[in-house]
N, C-alpha and C. Protein backbone atom coordinates (compact mmCIF):
# COMPACT_ATOMS: atom_id res chain seq x y z
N UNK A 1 0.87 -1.16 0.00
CA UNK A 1 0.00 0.00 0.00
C UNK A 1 0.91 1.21 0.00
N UNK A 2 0.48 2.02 -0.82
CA UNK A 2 1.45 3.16 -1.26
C UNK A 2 0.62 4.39 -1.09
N UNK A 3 1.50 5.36 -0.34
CA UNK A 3 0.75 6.27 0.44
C UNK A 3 1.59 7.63 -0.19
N UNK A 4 1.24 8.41 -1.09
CA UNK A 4 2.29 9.26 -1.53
C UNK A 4 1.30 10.06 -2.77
N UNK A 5 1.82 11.18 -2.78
CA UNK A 5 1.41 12.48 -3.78
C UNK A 5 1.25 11.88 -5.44
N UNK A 6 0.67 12.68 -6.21
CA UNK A 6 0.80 11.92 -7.46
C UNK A 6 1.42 12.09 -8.38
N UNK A 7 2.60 13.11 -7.85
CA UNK A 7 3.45 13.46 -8.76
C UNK A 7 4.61 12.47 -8.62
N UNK A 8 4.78 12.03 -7.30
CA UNK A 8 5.44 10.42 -6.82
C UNK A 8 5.26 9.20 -7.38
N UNK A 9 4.13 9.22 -7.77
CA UNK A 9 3.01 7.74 -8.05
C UNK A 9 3.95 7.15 -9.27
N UNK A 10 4.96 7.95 -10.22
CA UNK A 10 5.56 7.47 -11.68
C UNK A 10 6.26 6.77 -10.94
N UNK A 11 7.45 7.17 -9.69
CA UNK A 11 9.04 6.25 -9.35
C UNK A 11 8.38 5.10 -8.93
N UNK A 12 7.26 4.97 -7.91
CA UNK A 12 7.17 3.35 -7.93
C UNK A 12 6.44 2.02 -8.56
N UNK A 13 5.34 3.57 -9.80
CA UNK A 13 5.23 2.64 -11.02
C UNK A 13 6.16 2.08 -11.65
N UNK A 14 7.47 3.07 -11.71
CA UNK A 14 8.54 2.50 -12.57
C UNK A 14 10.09 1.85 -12.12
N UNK A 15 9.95 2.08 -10.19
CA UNK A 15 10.95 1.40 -9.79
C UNK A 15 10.92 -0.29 -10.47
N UNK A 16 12.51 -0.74 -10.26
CA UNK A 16 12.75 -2.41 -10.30
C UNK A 16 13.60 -2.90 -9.29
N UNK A 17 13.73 -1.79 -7.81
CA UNK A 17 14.48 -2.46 -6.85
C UNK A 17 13.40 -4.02 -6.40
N UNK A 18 12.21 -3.70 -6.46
CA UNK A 18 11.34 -4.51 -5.43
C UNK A 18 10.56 -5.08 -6.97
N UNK A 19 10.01 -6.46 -6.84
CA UNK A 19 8.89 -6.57 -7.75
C UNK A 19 7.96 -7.21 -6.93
N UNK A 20 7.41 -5.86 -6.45
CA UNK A 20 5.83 -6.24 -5.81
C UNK A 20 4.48 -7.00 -6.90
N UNK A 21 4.01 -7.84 -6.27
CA UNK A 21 3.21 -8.85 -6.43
C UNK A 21 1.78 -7.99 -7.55
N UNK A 22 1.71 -7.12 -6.31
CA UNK A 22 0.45 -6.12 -5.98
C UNK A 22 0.76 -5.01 -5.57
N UNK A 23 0.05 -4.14 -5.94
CA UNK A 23 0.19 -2.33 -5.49
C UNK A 23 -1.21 -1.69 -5.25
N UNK A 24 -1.11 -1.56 -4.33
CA UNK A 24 -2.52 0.06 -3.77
C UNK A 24 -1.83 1.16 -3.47
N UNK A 25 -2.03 1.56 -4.59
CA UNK A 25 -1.96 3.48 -4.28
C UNK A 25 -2.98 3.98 -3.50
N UNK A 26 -3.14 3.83 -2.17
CA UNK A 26 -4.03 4.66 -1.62
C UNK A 26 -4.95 5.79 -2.04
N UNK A 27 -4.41 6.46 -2.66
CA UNK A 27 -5.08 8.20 -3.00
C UNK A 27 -5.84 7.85 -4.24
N UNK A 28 -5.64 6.49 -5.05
CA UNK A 28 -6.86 5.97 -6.28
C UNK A 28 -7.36 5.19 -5.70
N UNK A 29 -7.90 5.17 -4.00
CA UNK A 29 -9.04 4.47 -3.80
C UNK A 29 -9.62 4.99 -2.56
N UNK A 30 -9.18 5.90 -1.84
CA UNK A 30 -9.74 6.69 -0.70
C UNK A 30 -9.32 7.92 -1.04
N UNK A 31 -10.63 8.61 -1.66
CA UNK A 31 -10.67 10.18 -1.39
C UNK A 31 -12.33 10.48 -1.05
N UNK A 32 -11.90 11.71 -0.78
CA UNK A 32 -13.86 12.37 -0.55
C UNK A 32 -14.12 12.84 -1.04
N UNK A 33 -13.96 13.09 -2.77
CA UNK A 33 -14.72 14.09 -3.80
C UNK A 33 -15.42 13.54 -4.30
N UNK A 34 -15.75 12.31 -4.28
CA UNK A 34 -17.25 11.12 -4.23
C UNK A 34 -17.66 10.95 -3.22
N UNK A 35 -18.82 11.46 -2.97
CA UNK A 35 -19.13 10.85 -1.13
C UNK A 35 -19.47 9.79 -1.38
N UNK A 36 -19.21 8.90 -0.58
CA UNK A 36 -19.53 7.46 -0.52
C UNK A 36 -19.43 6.89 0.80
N UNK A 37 -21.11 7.10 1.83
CA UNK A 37 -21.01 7.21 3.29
C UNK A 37 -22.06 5.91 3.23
N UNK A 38 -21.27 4.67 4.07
CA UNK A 38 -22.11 3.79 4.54
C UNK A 38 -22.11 3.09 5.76
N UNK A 39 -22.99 4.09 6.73
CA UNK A 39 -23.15 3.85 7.85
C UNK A 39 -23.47 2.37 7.84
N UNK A 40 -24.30 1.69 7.93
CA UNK A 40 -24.53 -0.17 7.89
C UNK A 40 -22.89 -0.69 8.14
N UNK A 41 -22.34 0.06 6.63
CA UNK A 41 -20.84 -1.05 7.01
C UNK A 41 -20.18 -0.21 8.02
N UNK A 42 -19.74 0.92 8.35
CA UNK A 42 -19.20 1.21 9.25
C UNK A 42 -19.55 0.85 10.77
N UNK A 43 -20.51 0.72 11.02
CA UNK A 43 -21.42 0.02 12.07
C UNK A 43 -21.14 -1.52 12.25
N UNK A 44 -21.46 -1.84 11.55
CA UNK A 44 -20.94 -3.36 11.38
C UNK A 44 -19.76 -3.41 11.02
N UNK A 45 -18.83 -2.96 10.80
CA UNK A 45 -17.25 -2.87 10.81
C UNK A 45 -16.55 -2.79 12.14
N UNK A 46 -17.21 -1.65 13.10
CA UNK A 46 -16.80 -1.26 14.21
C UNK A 46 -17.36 -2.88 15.34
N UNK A 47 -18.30 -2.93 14.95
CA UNK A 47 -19.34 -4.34 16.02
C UNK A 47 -17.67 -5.82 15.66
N UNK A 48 -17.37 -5.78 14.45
CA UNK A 48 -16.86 -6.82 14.26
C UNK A 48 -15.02 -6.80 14.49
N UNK A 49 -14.78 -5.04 14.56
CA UNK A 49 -13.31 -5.32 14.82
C UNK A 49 -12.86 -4.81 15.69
N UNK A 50 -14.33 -4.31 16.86
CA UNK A 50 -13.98 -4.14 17.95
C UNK A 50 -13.00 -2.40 18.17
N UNK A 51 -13.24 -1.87 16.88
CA UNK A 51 -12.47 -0.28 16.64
C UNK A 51 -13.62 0.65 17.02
N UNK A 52 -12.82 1.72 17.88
CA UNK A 52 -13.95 2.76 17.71
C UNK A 52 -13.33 3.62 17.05
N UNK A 53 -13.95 3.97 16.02
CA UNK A 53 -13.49 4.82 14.58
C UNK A 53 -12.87 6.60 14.84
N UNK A 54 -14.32 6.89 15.99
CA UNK A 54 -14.29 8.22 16.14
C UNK A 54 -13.19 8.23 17.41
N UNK A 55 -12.76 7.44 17.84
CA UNK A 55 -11.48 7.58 18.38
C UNK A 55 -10.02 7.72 17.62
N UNK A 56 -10.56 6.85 16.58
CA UNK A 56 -9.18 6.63 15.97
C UNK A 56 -9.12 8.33 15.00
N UNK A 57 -9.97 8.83 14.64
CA UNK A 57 -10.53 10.05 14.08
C UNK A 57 -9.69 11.35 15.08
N UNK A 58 -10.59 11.07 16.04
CA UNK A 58 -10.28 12.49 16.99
C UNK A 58 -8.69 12.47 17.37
N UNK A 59 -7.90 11.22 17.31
CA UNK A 59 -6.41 11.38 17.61
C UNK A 59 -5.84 11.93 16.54
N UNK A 60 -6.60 12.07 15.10
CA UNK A 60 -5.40 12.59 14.11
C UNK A 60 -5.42 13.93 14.29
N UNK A 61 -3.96 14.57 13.53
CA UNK A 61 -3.86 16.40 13.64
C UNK A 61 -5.06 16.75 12.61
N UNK A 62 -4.98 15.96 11.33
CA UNK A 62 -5.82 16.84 10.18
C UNK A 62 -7.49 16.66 10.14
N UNK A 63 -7.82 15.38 10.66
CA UNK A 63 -8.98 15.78 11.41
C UNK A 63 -9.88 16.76 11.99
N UNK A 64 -9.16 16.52 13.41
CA UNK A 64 -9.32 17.54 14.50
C UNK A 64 -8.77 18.74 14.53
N UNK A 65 -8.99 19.25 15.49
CA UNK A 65 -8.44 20.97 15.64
C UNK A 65 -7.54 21.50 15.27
N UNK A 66 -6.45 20.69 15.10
CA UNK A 66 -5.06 21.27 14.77
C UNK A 66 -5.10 21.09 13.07
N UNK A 67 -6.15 21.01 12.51
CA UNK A 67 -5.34 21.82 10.85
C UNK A 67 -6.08 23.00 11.04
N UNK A 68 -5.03 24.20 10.18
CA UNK A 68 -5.45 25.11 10.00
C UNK A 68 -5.76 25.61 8.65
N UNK A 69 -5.00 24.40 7.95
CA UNK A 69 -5.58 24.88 6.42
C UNK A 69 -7.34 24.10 5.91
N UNK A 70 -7.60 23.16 6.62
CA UNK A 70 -9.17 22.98 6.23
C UNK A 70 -9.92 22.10 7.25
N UNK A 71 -11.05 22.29 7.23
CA UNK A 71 -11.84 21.97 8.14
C UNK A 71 -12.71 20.63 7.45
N UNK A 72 -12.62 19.48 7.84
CA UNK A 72 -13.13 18.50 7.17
C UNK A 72 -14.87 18.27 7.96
N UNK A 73 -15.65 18.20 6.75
CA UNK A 73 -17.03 17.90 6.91
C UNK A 73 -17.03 16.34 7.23
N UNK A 74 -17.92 16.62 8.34
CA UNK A 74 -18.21 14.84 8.87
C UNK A 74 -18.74 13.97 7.65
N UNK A 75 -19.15 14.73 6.55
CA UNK A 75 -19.37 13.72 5.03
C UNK A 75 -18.28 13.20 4.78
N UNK A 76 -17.11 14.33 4.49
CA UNK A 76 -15.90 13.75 4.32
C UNK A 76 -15.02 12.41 5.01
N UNK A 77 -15.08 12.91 6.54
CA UNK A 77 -14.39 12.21 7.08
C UNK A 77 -14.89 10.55 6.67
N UNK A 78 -16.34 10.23 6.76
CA UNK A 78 -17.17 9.13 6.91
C UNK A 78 -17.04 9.08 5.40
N UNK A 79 -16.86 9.65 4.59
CA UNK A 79 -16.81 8.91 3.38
C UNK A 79 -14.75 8.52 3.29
N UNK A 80 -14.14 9.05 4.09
CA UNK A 80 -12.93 8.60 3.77
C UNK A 80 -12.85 7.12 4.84
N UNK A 81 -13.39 7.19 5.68
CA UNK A 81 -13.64 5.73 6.79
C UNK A 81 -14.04 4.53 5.73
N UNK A 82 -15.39 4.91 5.51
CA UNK A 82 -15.96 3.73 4.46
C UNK A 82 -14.85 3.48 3.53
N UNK A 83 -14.18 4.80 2.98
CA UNK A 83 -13.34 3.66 1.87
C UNK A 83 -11.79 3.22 1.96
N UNK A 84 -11.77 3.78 3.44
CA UNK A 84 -10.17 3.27 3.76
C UNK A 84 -10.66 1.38 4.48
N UNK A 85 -11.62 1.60 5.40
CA UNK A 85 -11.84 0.37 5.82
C UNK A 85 -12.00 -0.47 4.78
N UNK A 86 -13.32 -0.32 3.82
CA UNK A 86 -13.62 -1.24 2.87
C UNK A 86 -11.97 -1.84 1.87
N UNK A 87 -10.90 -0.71 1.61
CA UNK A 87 -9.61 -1.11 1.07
C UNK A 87 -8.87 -2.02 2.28
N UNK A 88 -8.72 -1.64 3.46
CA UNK A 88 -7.66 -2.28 4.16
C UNK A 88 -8.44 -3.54 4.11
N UNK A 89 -9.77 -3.95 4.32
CA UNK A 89 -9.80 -5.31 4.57
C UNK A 89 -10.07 -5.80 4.04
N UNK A 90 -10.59 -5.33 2.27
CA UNK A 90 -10.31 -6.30 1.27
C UNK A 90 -8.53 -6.78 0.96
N UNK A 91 -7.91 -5.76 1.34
CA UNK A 91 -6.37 -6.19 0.77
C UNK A 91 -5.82 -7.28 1.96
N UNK A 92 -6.28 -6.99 3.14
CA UNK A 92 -5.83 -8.15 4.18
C UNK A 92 -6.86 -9.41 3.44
N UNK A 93 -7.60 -9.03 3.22
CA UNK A 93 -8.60 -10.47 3.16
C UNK A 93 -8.00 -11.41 1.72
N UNK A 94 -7.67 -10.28 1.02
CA UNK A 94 -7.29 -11.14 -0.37
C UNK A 94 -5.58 -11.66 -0.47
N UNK A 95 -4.85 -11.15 0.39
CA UNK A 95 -3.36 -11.00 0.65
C UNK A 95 -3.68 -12.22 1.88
N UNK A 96 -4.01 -12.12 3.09
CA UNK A 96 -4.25 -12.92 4.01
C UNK A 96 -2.24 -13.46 4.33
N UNK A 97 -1.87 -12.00 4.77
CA UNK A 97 -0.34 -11.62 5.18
C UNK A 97 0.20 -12.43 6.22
N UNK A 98 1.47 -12.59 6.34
CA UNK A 98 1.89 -13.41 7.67
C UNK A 98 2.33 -12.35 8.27
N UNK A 99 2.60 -11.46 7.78
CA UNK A 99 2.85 -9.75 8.78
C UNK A 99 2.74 -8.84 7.98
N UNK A 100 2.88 -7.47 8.79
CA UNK A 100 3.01 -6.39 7.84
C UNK A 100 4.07 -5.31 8.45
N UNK A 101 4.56 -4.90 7.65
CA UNK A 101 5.72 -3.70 8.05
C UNK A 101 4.85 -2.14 7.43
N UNK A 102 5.26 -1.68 8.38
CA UNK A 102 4.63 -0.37 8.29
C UNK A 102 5.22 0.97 9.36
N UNK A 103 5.32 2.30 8.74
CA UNK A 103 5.93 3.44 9.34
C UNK A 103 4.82 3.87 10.62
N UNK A 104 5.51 3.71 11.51
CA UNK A 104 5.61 4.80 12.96
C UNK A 104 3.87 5.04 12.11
N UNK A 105 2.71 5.04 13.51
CA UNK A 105 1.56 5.39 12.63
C UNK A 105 1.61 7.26 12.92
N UNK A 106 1.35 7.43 12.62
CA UNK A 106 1.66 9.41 12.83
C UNK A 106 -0.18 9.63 12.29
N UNK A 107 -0.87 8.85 11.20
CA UNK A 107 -1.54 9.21 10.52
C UNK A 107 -2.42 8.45 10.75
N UNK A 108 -3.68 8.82 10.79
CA UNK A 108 -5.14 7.79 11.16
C UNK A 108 -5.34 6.90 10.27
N UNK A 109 -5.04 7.02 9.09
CA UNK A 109 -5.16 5.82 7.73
C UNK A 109 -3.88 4.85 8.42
N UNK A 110 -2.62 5.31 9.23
CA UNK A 110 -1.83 3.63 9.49
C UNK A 110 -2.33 3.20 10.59
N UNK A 111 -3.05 4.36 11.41
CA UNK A 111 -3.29 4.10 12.63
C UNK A 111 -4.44 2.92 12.64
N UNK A 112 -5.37 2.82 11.22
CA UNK A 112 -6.58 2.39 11.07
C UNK A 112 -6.00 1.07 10.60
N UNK A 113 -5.34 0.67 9.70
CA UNK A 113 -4.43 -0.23 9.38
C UNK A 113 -3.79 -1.21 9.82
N UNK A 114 -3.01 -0.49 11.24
CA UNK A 114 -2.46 -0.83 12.01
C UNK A 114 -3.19 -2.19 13.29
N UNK A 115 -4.34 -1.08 13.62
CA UNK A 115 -5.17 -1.88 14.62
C UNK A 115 -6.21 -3.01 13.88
N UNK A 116 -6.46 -3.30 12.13
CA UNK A 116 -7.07 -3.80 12.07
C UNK A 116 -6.07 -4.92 11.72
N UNK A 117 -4.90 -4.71 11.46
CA UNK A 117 -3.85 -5.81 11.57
C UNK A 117 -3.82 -6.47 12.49
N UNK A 118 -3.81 -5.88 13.68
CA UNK A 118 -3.47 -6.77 15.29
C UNK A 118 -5.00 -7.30 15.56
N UNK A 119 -6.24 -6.81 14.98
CA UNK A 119 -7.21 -7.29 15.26
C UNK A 119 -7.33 -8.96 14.78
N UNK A 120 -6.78 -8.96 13.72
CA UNK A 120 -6.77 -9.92 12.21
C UNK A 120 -5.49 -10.87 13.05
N UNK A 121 -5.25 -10.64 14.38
CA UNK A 121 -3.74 -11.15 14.78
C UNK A 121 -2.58 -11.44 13.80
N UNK A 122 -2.39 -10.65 13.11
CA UNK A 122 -1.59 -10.05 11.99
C UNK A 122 0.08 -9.43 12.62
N UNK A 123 1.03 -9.98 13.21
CA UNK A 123 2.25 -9.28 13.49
C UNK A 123 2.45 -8.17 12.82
N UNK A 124 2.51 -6.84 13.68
CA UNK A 124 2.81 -6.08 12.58
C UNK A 124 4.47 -4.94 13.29
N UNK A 125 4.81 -4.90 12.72
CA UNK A 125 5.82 -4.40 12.66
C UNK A 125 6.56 -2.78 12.17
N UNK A 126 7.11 -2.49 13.45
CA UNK A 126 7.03 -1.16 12.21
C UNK A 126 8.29 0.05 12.26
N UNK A 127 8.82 0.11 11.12
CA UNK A 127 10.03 0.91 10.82
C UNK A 127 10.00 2.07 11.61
N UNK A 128 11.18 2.30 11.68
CA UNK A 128 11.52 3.62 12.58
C UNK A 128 12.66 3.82 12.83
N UNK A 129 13.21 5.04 12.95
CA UNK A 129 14.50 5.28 12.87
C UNK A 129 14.86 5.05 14.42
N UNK A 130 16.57 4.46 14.07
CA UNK A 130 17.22 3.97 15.62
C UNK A 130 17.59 5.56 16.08
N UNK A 131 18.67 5.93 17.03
CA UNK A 131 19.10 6.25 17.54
C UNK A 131 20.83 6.68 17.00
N UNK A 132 21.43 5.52 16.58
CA UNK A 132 22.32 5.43 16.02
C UNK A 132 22.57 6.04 14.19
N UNK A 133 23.15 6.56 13.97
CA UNK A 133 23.60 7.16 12.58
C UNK A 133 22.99 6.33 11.85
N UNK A 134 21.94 6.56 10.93
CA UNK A 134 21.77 6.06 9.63
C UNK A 134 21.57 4.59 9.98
N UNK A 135 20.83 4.45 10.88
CA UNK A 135 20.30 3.10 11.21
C UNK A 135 18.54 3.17 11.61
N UNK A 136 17.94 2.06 11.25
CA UNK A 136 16.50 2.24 11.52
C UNK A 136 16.43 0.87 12.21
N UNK A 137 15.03 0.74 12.74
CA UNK A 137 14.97 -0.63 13.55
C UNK A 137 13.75 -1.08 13.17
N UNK A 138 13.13 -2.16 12.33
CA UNK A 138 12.14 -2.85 12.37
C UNK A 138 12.12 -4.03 13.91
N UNK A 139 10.65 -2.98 14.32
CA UNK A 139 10.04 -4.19 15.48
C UNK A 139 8.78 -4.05 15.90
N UNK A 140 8.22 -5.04 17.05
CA UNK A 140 7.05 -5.01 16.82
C UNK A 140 6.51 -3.73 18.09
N UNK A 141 7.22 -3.18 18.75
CA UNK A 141 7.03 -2.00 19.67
C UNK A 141 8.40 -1.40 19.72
N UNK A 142 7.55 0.09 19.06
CA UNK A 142 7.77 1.33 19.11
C UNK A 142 9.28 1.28 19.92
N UNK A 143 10.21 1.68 19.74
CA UNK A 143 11.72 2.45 20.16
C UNK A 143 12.02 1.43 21.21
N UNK A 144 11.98 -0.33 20.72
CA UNK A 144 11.72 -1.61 21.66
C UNK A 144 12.68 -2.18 20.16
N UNK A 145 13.86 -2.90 20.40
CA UNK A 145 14.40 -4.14 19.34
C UNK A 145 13.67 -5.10 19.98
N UNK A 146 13.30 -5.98 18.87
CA UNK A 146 11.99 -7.44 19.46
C UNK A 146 13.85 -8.62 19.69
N UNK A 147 13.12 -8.87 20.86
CA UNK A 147 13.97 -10.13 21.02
C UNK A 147 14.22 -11.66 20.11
N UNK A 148 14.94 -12.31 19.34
CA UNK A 148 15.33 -13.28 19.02
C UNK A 148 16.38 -13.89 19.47
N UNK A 149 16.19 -15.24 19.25
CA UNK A 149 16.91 -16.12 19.38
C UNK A 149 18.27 -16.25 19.01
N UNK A 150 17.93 -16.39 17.50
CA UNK A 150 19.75 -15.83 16.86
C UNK A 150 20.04 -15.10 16.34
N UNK A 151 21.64 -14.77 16.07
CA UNK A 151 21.93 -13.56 15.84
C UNK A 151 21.81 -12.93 14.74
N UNK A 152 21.82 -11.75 14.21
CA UNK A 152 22.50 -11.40 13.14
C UNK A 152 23.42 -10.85 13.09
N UNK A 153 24.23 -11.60 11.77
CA UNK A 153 25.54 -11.44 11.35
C UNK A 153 25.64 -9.92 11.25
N UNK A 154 27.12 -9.82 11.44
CA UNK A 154 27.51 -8.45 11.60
C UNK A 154 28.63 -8.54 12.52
N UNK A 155 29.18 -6.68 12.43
CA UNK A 155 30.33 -6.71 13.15
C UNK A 155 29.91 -6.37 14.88
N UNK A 156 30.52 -6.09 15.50
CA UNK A 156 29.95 -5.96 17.43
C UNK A 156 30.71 -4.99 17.05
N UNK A 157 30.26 -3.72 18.11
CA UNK A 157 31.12 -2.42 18.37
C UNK A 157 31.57 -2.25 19.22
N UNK A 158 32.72 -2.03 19.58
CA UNK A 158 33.06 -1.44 20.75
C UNK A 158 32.29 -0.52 21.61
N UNK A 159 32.37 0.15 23.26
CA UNK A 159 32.14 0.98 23.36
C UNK A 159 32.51 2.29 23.28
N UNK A 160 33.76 2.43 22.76
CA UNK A 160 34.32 3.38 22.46
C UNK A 160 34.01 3.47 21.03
N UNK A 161 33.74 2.56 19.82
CA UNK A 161 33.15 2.94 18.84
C UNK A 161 31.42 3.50 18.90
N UNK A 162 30.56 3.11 19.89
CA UNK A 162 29.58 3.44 20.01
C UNK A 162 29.50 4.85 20.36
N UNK A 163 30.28 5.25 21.61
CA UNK A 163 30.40 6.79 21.94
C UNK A 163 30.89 7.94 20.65
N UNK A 164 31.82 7.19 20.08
CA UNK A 164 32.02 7.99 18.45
C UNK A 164 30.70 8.48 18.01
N UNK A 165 30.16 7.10 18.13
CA UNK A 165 28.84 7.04 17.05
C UNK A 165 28.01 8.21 17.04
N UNK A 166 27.88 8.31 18.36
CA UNK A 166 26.80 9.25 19.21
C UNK A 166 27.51 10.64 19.24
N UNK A 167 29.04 10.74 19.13
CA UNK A 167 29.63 12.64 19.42
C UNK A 167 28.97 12.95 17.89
N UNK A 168 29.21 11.80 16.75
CA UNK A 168 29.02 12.06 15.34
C UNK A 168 27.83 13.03 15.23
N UNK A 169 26.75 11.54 15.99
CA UNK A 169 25.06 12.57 15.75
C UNK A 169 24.85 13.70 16.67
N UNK A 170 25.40 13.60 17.79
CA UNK A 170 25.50 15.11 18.35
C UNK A 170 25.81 16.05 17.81
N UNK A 171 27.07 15.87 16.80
CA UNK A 171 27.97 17.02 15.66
C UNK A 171 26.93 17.55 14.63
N UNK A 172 26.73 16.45 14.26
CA UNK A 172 25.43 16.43 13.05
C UNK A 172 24.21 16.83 13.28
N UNK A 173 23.20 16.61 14.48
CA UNK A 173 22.03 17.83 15.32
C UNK A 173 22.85 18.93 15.13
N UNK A 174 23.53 19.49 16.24
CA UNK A 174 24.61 20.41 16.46
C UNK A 174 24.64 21.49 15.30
N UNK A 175 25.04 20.75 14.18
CA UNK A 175 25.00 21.53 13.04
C UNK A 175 24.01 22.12 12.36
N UNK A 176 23.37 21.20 12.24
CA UNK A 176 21.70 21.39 11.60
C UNK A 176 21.19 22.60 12.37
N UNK A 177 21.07 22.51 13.36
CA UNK A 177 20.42 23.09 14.51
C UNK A 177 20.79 24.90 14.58
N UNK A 178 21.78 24.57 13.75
CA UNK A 178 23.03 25.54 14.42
C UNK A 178 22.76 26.78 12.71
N UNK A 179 22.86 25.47 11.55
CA UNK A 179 22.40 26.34 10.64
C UNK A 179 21.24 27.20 10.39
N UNK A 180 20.47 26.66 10.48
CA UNK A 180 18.93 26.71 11.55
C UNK A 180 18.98 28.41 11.97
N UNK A 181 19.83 28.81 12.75
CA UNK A 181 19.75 29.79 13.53
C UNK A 181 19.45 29.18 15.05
N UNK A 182 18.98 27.45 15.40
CA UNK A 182 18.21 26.80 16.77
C UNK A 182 19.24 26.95 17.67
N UNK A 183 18.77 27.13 18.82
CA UNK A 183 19.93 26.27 19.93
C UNK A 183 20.02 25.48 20.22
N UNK A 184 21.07 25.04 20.42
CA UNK A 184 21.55 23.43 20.67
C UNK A 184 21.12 23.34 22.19
């Protein structure tokens, strides 16, 4: 599921790092310039996956109070519910995943995603940047490495290479921050 502008939509029509199976561009199947509001399924969506919607709603910024560039009509919102739900659980239902990887939810469409994954007892997993330089950590909780059994290959660091690691990204905030006009 591909979540991105449509001036984006060409690089991963035309990437060949990955050859995905299947592709959902999100934004050609959930928008609200068709209303398309169906209380029945949302009702019976919520009874069966145990989500309360207008929760998952009122936590986003663009939702609720905090946009300032538009104010979304409860048509809207309920027509973007009906057709994000009706997509996520036809694509779980027809995919029927052994997990899913997915970004930090920031946004009520992963947030919606997210919980109907763990509903579906679906492992889900989800990218995020480490701590360390140019490293990210897939796991299944948030700023948590998931425990295994064995290892992966690789080199071990010292702790004196680790403290490097860290003056580096201090240097590197530091700078940014600094170009910025911010204080460090």
């Amino acid at each position: 599921i591909i979540d991105c502008n449509n001036n984006v939509k060409h690089f991963y029509e035309n990437q060949n790092f990955i050859q995905f199976e299947k592709v959902w561009f999100y934004r050609d199947y959930v928008t609200y310039e068709q209303t398309e509001i169906d209380l029945e399924f949302l009702k019976k969506f919520e009874d069966e996956t145990q989500l309360n919607l207008w929760q998952i709603i009122y936590a986003d910024r663009f939702f609720y109070s905090y946009n300032e560039f538009y104010n979304f009509e409860y048509s809207e919102i309920l027509t973007i519910l009906t057709k994000e739900s009706k997509l996520f659980q036809q694509i779980i239902n027809e995919i029927n995943p052994n997990f899913s990887i997915i970004q930090v939810t920031d946004l009520q469409q992963n947030d919606l995603l997210q919980r109907l994954c763990i509903f579906n007892k679906i492992p889900v997993l989800t990218l995020h940047a480490s701590r360390f330089e140019k490293r990210c950590i897939i796991s299944q909780n948030f700023d948590d490495v998931d425990k295994k059994e064995s290892k992966v290959g690789g080199t071990s660091k010292s702790l004196e290479e680790l403290q490097h690691l860290i003056r580096g990204i201090s240097k590197q905030t530091s700078d940014r921050l600094d170009k910025k006009g911010l204080p460090t």
